[in-house]
Protein backbone atom coordinates (compact mmCIF):
# COMPACT_ATOMS: atom_id res chain seq x y z
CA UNK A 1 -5.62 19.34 13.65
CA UNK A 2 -6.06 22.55 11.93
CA UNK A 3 -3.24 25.12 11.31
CA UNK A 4 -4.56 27.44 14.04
CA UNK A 5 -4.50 24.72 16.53
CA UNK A 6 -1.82 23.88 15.38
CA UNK A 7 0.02 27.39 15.96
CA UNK A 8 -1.76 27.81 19.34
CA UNK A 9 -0.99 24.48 20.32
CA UNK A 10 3.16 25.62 19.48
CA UNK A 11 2.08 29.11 21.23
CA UNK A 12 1.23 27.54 24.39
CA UNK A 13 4.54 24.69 24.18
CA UNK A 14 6.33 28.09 23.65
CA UNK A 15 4.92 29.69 27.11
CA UNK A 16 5.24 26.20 29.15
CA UNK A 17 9.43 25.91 28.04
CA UNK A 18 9.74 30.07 28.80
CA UNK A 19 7.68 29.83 32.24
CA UNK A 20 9.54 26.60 33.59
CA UNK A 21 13.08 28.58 32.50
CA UNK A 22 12.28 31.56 34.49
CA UNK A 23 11.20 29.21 37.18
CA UNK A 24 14.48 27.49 37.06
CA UNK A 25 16.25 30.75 37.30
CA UNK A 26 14.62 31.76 40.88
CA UNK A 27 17.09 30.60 43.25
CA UNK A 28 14.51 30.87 46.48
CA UNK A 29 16.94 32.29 48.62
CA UNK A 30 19.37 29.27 48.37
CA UNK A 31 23.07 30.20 47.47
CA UNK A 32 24.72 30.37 44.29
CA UNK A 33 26.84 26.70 45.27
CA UNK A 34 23.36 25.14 45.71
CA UNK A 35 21.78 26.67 43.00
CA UNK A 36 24.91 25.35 40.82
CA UNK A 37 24.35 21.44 41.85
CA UNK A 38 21.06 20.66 40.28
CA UNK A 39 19.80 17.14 41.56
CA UNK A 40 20.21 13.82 39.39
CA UNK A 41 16.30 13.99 38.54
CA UNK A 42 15.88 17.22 37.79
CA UNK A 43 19.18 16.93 35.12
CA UNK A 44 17.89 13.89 33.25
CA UNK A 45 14.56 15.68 32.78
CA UNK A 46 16.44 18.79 31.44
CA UNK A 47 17.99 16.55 29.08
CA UNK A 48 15.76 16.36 25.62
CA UNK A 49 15.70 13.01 24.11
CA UNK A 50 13.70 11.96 20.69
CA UNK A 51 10.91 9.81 20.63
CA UNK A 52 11.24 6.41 20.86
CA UNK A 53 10.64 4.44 17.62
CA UNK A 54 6.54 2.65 18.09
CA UNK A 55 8.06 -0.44 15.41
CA UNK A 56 11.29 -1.77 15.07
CA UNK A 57 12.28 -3.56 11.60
CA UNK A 58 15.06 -5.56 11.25
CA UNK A 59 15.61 -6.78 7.66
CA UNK A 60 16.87 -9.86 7.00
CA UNK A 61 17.34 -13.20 4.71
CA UNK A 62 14.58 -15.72 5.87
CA UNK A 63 13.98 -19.56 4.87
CA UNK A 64 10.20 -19.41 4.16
CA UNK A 65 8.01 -21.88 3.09
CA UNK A 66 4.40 -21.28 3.31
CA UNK A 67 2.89 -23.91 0.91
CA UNK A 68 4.97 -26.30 2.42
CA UNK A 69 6.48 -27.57 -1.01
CA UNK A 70 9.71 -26.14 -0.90
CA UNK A 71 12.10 -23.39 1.02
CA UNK A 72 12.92 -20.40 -0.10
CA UNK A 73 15.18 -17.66 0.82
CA UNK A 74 12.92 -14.63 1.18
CA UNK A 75 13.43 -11.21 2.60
CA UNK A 76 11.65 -10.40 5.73
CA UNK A 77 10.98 -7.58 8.36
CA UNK A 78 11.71 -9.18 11.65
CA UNK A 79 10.97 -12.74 9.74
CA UNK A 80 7.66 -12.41 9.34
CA UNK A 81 5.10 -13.07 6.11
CA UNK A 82 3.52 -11.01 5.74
CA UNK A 83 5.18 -8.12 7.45
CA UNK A 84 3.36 -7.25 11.11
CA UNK A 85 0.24 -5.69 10.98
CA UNK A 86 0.72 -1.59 12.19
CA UNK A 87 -2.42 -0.72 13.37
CA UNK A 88 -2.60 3.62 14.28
CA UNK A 89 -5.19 6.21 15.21
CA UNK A 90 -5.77 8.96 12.21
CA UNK A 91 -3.91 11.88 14.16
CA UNK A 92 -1.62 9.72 15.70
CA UNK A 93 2.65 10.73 15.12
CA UNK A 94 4.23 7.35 13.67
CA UNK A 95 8.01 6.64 14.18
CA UNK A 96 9.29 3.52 12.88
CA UNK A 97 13.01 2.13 13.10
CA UNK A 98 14.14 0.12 9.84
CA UNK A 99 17.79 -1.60 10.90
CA UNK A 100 19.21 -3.50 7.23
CA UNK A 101 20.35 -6.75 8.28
CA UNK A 102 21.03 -7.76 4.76
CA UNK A 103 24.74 -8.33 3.85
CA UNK A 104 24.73 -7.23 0.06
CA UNK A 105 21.63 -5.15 -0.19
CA UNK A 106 19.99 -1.90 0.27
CA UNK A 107 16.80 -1.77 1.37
CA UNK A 108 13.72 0.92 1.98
CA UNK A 109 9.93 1.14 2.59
CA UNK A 110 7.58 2.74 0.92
CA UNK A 111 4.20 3.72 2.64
CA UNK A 112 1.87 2.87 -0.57
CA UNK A 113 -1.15 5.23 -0.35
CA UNK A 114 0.06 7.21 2.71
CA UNK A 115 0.01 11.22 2.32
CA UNK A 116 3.36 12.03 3.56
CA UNK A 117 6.73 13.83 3.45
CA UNK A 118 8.82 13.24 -0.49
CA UNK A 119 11.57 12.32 1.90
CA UNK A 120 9.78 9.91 4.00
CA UNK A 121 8.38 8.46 0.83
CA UNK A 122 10.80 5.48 0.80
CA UNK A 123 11.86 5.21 -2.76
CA UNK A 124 15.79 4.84 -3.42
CA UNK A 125 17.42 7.65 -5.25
CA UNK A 126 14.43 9.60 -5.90
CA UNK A 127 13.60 11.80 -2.73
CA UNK A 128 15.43 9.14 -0.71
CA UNK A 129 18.20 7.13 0.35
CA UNK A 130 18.27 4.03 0.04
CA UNK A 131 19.37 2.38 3.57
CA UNK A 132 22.63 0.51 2.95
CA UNK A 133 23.91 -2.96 4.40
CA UNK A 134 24.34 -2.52 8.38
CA UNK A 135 22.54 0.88 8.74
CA UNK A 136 19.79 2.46 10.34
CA UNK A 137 17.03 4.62 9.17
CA UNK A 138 14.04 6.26 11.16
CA UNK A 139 10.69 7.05 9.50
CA UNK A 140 8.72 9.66 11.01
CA UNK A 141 5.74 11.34 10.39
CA UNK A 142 2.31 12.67 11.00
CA UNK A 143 -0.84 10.47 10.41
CA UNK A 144 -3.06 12.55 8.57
CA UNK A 145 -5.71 10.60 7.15
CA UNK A 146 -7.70 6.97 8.36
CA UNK A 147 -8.63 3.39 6.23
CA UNK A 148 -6.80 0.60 4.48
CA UNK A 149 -3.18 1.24 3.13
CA UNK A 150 -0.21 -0.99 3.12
CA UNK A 151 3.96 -0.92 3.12
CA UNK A 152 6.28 -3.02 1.14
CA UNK A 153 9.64 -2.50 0.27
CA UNK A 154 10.94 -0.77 -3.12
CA UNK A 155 14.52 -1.95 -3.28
CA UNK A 156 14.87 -4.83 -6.47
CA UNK A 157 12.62 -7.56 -5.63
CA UNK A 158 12.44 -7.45 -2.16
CA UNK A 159 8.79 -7.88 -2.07
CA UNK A 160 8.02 -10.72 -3.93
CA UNK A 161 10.54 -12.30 -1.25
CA UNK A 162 8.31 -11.59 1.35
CA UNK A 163 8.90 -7.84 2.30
CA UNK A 164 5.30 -6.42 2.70
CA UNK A 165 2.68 -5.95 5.36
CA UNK A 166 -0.33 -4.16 5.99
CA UNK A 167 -1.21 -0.55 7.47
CA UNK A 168 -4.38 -0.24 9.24
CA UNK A 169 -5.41 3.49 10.12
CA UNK A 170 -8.58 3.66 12.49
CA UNK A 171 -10.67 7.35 11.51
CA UNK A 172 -10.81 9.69 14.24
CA UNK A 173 -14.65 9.70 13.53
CA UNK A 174 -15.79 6.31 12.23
CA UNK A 175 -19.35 5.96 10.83
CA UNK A 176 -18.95 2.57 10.48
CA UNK A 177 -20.80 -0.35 11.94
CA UNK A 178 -19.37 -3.59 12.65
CA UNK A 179 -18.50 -6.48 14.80
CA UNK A 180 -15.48 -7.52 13.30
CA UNK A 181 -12.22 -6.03 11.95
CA UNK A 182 -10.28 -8.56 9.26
CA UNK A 183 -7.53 -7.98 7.29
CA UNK A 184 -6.92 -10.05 3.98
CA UNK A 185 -3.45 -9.42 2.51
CA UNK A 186 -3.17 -11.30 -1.06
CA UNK A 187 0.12 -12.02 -2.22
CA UNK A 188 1.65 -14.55 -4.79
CA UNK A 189 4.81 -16.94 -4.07
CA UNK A 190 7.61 -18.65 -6.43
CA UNK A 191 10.15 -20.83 -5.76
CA UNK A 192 12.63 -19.60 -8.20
CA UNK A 193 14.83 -16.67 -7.65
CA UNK A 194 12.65 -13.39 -9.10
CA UNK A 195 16.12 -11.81 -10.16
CA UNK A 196 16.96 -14.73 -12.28
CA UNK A 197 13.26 -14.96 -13.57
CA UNK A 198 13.42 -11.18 -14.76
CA UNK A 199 16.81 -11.95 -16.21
CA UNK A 200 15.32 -14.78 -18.26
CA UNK A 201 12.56 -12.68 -19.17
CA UNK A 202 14.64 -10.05 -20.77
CA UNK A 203 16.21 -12.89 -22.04
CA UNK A 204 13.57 -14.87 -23.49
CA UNK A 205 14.78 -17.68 -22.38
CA UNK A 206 12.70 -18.67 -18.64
CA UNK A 207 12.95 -22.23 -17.71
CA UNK A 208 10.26 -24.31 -18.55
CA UNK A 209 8.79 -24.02 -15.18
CA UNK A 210 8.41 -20.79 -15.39
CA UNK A 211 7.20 -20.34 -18.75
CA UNK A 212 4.70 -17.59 -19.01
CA UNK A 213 0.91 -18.05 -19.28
CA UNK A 214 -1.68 -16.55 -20.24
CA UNK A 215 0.64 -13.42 -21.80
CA UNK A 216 -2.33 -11.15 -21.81
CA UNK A 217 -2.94 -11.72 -18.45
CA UNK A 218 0.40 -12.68 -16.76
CA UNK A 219 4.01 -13.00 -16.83
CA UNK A 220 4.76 -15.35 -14.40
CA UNK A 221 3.64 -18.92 -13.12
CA UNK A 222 3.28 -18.44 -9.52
CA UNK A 223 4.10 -21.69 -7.68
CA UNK A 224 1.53 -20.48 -4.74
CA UNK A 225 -1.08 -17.40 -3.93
CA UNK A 226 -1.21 -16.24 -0.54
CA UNK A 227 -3.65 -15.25 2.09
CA UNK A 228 -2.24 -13.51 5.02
CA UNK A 229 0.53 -15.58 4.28
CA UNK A 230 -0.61 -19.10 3.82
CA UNK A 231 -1.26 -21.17 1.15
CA UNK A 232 -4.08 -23.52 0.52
CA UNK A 233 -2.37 -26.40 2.54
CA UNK A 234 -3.17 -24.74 5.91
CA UNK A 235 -5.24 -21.50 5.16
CA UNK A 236 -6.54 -18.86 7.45
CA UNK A 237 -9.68 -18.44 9.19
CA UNK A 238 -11.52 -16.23 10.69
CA UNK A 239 -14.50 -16.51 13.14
CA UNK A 240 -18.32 -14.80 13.21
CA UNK A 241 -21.75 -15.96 14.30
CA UNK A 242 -23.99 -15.66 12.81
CA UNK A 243 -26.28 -12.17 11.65
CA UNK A 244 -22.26 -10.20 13.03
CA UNK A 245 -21.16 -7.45 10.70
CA UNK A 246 -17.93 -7.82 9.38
CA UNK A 247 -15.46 -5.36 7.93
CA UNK A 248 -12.78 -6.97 5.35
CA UNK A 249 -10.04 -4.44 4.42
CA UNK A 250 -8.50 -6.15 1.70
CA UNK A 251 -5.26 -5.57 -0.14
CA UNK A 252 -3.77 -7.10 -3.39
CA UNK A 253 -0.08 -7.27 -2.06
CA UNK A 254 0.88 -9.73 -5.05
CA UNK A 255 3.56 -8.65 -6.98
CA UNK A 256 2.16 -9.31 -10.41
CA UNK A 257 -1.07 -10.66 -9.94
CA UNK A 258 -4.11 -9.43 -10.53
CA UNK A 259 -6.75 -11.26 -8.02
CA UNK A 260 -10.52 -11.49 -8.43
CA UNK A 261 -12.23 -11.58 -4.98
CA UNK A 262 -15.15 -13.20 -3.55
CA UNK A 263 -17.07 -14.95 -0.10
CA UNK A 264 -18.80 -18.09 -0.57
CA UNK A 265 -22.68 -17.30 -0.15
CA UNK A 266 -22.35 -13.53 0.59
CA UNK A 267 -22.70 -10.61 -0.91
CA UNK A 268 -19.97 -7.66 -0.40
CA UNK A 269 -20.83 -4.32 0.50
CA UNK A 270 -18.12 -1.85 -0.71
CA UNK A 271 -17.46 0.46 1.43
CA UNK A 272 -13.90 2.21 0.69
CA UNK A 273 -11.82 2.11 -2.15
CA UNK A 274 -7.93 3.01 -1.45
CA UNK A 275 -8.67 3.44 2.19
CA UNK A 276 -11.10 6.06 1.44
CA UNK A 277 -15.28 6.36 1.85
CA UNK A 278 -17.60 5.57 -1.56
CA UNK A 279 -21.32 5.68 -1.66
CA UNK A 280 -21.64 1.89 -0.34
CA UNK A 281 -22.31 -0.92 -3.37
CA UNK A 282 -23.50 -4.38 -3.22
CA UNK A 283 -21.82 -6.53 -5.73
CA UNK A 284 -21.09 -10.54 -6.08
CA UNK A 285 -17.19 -9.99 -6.70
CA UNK A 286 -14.61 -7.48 -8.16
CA UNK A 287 -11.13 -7.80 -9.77
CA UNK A 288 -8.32 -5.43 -8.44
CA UNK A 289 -4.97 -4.72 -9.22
CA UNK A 290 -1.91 -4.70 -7.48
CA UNK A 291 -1.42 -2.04 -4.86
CA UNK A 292 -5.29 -1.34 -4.76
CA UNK A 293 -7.74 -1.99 -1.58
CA UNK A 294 -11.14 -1.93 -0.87
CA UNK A 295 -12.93 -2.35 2.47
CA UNK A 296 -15.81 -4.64 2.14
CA UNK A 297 -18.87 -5.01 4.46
CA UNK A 298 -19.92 -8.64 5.08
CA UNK A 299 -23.19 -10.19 7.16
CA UNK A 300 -22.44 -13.80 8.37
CA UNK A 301 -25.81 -15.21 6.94
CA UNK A 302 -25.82 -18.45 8.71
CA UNK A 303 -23.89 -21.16 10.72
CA UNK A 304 -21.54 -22.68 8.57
CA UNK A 305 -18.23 -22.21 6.65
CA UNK A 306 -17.72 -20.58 3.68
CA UNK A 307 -14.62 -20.27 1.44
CA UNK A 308 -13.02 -16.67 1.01
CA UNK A 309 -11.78 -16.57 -2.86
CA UNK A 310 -9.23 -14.58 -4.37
CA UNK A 311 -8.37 -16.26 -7.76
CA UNK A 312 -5.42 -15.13 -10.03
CA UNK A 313 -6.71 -13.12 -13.17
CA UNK A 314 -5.44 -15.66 -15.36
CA UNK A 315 -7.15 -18.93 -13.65
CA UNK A 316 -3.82 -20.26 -12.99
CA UNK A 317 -4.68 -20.59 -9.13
CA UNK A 318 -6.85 -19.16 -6.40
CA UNK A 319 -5.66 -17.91 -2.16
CA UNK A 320 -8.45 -19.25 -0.18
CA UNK A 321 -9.10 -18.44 3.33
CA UNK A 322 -12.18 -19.78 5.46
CA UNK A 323 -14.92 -17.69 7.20
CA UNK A 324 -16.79 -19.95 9.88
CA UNK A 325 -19.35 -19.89 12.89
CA UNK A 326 -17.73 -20.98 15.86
CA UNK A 327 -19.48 -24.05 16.30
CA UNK A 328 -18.02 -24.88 12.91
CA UNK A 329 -14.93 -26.60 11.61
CA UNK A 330 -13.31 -24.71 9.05
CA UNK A 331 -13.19 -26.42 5.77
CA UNK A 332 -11.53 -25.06 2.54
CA UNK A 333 -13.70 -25.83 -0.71
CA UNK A 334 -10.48 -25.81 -3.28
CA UNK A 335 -12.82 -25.90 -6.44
CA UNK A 336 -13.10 -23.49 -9.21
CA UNK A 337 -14.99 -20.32 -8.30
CA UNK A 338 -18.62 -19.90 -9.31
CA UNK A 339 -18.94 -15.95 -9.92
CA UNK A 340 -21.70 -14.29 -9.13
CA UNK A 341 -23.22 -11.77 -11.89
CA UNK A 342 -22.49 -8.56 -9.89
CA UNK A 343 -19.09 -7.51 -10.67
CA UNK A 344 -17.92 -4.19 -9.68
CA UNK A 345 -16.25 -1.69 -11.87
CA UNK A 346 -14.73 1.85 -11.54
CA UNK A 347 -18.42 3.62 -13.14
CA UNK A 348 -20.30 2.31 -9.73
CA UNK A 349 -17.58 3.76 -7.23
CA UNK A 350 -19.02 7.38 -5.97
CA UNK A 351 -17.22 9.18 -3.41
CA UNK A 352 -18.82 9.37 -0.16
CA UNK A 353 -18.10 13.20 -0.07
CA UNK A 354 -17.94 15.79 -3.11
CA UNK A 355 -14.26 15.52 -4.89
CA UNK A 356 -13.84 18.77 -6.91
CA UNK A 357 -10.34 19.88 -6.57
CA UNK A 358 -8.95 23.67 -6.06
CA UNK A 359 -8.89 25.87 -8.98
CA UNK A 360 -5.32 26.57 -10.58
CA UNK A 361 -3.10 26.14 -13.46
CA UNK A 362 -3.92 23.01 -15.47
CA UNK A 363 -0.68 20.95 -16.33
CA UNK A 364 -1.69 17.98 -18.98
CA UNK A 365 0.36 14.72 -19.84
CA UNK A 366 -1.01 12.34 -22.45
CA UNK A 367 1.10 8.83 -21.60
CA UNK A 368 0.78 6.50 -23.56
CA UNK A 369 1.67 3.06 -21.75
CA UNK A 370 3.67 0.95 -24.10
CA UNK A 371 5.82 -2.17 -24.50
CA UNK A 372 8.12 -4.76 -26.44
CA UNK A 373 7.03 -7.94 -24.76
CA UNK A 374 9.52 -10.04 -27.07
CA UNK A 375 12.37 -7.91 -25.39
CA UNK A 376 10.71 -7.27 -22.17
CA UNK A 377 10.94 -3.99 -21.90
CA UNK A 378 8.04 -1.76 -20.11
CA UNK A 379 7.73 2.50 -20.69
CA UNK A 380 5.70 5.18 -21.10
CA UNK A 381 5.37 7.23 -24.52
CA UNK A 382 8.35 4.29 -25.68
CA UNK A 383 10.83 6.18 -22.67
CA UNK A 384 12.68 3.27 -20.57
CA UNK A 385 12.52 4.71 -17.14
CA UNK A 386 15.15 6.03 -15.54
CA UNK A 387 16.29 7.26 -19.06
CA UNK A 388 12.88 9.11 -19.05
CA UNK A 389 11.37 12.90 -19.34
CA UNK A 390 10.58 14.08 -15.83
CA UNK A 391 7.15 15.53 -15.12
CA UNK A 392 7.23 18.71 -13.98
CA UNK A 393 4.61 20.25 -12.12
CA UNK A 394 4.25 23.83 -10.18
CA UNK A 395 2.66 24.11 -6.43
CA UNK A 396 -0.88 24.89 -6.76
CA UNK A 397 -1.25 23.29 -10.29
CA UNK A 398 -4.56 21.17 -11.40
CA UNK A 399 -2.53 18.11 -13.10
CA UNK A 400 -4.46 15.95 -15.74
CA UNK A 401 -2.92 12.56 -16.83
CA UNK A 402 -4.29 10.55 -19.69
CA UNK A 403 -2.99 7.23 -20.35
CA UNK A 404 -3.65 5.26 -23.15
CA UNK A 405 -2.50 1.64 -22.84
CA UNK A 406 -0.98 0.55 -26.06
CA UNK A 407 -0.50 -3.01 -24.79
CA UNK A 408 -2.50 -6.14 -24.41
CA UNK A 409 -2.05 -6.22 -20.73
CA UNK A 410 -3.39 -4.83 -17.75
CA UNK A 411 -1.27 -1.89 -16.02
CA UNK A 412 -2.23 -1.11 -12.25
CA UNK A 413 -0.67 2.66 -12.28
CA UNK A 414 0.08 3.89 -8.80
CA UNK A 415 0.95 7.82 -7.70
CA UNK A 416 2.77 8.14 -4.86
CA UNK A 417 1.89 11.21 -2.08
CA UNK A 418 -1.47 11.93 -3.85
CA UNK A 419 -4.38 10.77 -3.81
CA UNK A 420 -6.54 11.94 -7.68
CA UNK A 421 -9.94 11.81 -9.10
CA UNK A 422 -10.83 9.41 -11.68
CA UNK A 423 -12.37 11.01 -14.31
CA UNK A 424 -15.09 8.24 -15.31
CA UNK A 425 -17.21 9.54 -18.14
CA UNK A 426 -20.88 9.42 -17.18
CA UNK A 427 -20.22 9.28 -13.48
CA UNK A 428 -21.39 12.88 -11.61
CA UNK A 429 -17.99 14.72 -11.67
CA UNK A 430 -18.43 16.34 -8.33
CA UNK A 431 -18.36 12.49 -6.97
CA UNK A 432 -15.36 11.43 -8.76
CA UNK A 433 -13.55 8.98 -6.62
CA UNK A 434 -10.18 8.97 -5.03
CA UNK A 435 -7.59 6.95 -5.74
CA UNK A 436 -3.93 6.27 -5.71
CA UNK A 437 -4.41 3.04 -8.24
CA UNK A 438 -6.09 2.41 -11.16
CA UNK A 439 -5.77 -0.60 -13.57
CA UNK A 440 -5.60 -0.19 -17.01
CA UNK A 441 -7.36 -3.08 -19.32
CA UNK A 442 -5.51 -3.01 -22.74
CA UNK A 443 -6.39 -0.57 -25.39
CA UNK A 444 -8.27 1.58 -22.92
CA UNK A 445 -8.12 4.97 -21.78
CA UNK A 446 -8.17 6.29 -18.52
CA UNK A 447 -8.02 10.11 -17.27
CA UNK A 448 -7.33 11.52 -13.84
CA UNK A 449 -6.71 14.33 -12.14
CA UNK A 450 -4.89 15.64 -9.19
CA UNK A 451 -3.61 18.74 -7.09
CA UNK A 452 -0.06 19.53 -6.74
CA UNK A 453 0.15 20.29 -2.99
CA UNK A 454 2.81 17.96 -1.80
CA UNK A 455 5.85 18.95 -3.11
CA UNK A 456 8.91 16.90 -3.94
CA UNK A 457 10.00 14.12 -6.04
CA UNK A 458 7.14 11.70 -6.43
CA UNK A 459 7.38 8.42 -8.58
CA UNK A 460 4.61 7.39 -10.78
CA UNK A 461 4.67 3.85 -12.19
CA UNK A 462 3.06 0.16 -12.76
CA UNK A 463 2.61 -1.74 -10.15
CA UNK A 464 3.31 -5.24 -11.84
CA UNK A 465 7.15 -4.92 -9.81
CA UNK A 466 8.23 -6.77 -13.03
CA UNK A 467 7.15 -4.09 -15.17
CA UNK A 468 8.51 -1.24 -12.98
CA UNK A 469 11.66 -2.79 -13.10
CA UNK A 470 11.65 -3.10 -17.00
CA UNK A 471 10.90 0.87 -17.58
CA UNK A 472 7.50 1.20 -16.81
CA UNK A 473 7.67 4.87 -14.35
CA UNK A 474 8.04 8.50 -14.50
CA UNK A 475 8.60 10.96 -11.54
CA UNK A 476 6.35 14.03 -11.04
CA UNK A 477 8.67 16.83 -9.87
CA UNK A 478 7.64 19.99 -8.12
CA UNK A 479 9.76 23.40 -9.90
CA UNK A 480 10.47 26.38 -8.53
C-alpha cells in the first residue's frame, strides 16, 4: 500500500470513528435515563480489543528422535520439527504469540530475511528482549514483501535443538506458473548436547565421536541431516504426474552445514534467490549456505521416482527426500550423488528487476573475517563479538561492506532488516542481485552494498550458529 493510501485509508478510519460518535450522541427523542443505559451489545462493541494472535508458540523441551537411533531432548515450538509451516499473503498484518515454556531459558525468534521493525527483529539484547522463563511476547507486524524466508530462534543453541520452521509469503501479483507448491527445509541433527560440543570445542578436547572432519569444511560430525524433518530411515515425499510444474522453495535451516542440492533426473530452474525474483537459470545443482534459499522450478519428466539430494559440503552425509508419480512407490536411492556439470554460482544470478540503490552518503567497512581455530574463537578484523566496534551508519546512507575471509572456511554472512546488492565483478551492475546471505569460500573477497532505511540496531554475523557464538558478528547501528 502506498503512503497516500495509506493516509487516506487513516483519513477515512478517522471520519467513520467521528461520524458513529456524533451518531451516538443523538438521543432521538428518548430521555436522558434511556440514553444513559446503553444495551449489552452495543457496550461490548464500544469496547476496543487487540487483534487476536494468527499463531500461537509455546516453547518447550521435546524428546525427538527423527532418525530413529536415539532420543534427544530438543527445543520445540508447540513440539514440532521443524517448526509449523506460516504460510501469509504479501500485504497481509502478521501477529504471532510466543509463550516460553522453558524452565531455565530465554528464548526469541528471529524472522531471517523478513523486512521489519529493529524491535520486532527478535535478537536478545540488541533491539530486543529476550522473552524470559514463563512469559509472553507478541510479534506484530506488517507483511511487506512475498517469497521464501524462514524463522528460527536466536537464544544459545536453540536451533540446532529443533527450534526453526519455515515462512512462506505468497506475492500479491505472482508471475509464476506451477502446479505444485513444496517446501524443503534442510537441517542437520546430533545426539550430543551442542552446549557441551561448543564447550569442547573451545576446549579442544570433543569426544571422539564428535571429532571434527573435514576442518575446512566443517566443525561438527552430524549424527543425521534432515529433510522437513526426517532422516533417511523414513524420508519425505512428495507427489506429481507427470509433465506438472513444480515450485521447490528450499531453505538450508542446518545449523552448520553447508548442503549441496540436487533432483534425480531433473534439471532446476532458479527462479528466486532469498525469496526474491532473478532472471531464471537452468543448472544441474548448487551449494548454499546456511540461512540462504532459493526457489527452484522443476518439470516431472516421467513416471517414476526420483531421489531429492541435499548432501553435506563435506561428504560426511546426504538428507534425501523422494519425488514420485502417483502410480509410484516411493523409493529412496541412498548412494553417493552423481553431480551434474551445471553448478550455479553467484556471477549467473541477475535480478529480475534493475537493483541500483538511492543516491546518498557512502559509509565503507573493510572486514576482514578471521579466526584461531586451535582456540575456537570466530571475529571480524580479530574483534570477539560482543567486545566489538559497532557500525555506525546515518539514515539515508549508501553502506559498502567488503569482507575478506582470512580463514580456510566458508562463512555464510547474514544482515538482518536489509536486503543488499552483491557487487559481482563482471555481472551488469544495474542487475546486481539481492540478498540477505552470502557465503564466503576462504581467501575470497566479497563486496556488497546496501541502503540505510530501516533504522535501529541490526546484527550482522555468520551463520555457522557455532561461529556466531564464538565472536563471529557486528551490529550496524543507525546515529542521530
Amino acid at each position: 500500500m502506498s503512503r497516500r493510501h495509506l493516509l487516506k485509508a487513516g483519513m477515512v478510519g478517522i471520519g467513520g470513528l467521528a461520524g458513529s460518535q456524533l451518531t451516538g450522541c443523538a438521543t432521538g427523542g428518548k430521555s436522558n435515563a434511556e440514553s444513559q443505559q446503553p444495551k449489552q451489545a452495543e457496550t461490548e462493541q464500544y469496547m476496543p480489543v487487540p487483534n487476536s494472535p494468527q499463531h500461537v508458540f509455546h516453547i518447550q523441551h521435546t524428546d525427538l528422535n527423527p532418525d530413529g537411533a536415539k532420543i534427544v531432548r530438543g527445543v520445540t515450538a508447540n513440539g514440532m520439527l521443524p517448526a509449523k509451516e506460516i504460510r501469509l499473503k504479501q500485504g497481509d498484518q502478521f501477529r504471532t504469540r510466543v509463550d516460553n515454556g522453558l524452565s531455565h531459558q530465554h528464548t526469541s525468534i528471529h524472522w531471517h530475511g523478513l523486512l521489519l521493525p529493529a524491535t520486532m527483529d527478535g535478537v536478545p539484547n540488541v533491539a530486543h528482549v529476550p522473552i524470559e522463563p514463563n512469559e509472553v511476547f507478541v510479534y506484530e507486524f506488517p507483511i511487506l514483501q512475498s517469497g521464501t524466508y524462514w524463522y528460527h530462534s536466536h537464544s544459545g543453541f536453540q536451533e540446532q535443538l529443533g527450534f526453526a520452521g519455515p515462512f512462506i509469503i505468497e506475492a500479491s501479483d505472482e508471475t509464476l506458473v506451477y502446479d505444485h507448491d513444496y517446501v524443503i527445509f534442510l537441517g542437520d541433527w546430533l545426539h550430543a548436547n551442542p552446549y557441551t560440543i561448543f564447550k569442547d570445542l573451545q576446549s579442544g578436547t570433543l569426544k571422539a565421536a564428535n571429532k571434527p572432519r573435514g576442518q575446512d569444511l566443517s566443525d561438527i560430525q552430524y549424527n543425521a541431516f534432515l529433510l522437513n524433518g526426517r532422516a533417511n530411515n523414513d524420508p519425505w515425499t512428495c507427489t506429481a504426474k507427470p509433465g506438472d510444474r513444480i515450485r521447490f522453495r528450499i531453505i538450508n535451516g542446518g545449523t552448520s552445514t553447508f548442503f549441496r542440492f540436487m533432483i534425480d533426473g531433473h534439471p532446476l530452474t532458479i527462479t528466486h534467490a532469498d525469496g526474491l525474483a532473478v532472471r531464471p537459470v537452468e543448472v544441474d545443482h548448487f551449494l548454499f549456505g546456511m540461512g540462504e534459499c532459493y526457489d527452484a522450478l522443476v518439470t516431472v519428466r516421467e513416471t517414476g521416482h526420483f531421489t531429492i539430494r541435499a548432501e553435506a559440503q563435506d561428504g560426511s552425509g546426504q538428507a534425501i527426500g523422494v519425488l514420485h508419480s502417483p502410480d509410484v512407490k516411493p523409493t529412496a536411492d541412498l548412494s553417493r550423488p552423481i553431480w551434474g556439470p551445471r553448478r550455479l554460482t553467484y556471477s549467473q544470478l541477475l535480478s529480475a528487476e534493475p537493483t541500483p540503490l538511492p543516491e546518498g552518503p557512502m559509509s565503507r567497512f573493510a572486514l576482514d573475517l578471521t579466526g584461531d581455530m586451535s582456540r575456537y574463537i570466530w571475529s571480524m578484523n580479530n574483534q570477539v563479538y560482543p567486545k566489538a566496534d559497532r557500525l555506525l551508519v546515518n539514515q539515508g546512507d549508501r553502506v559498502l561492506v567488503e569482507m575478506s575471509n582470512k580463514t580456510m572456511m566458508w562463512h555464510p554472512m547474514h544482515l538482518h532488516g536489509h536486503f543488499f546488492r552483491l557487487i559481482i565483478p563482471g555481472v551488469d551492475p544495474h542487475f546486481h542481485p539481492l540478498k540477505h546471505t552470502v557465503s564466503v569460500p576462504p581467501k575470497e573477497t566479497l563486496r556488497f552494498e546496501f541502503s540505510a532505511d530501516n533504522p535501529g540496531k541490526w546484527f550482522f554475523h555468520c551463520h555457522n550458529l557455532y561461529h556466531l557464538d564464538a565472536g563471529m558478528a557486528r551490529e550496524f547501528i543507525y546515529s542521530v
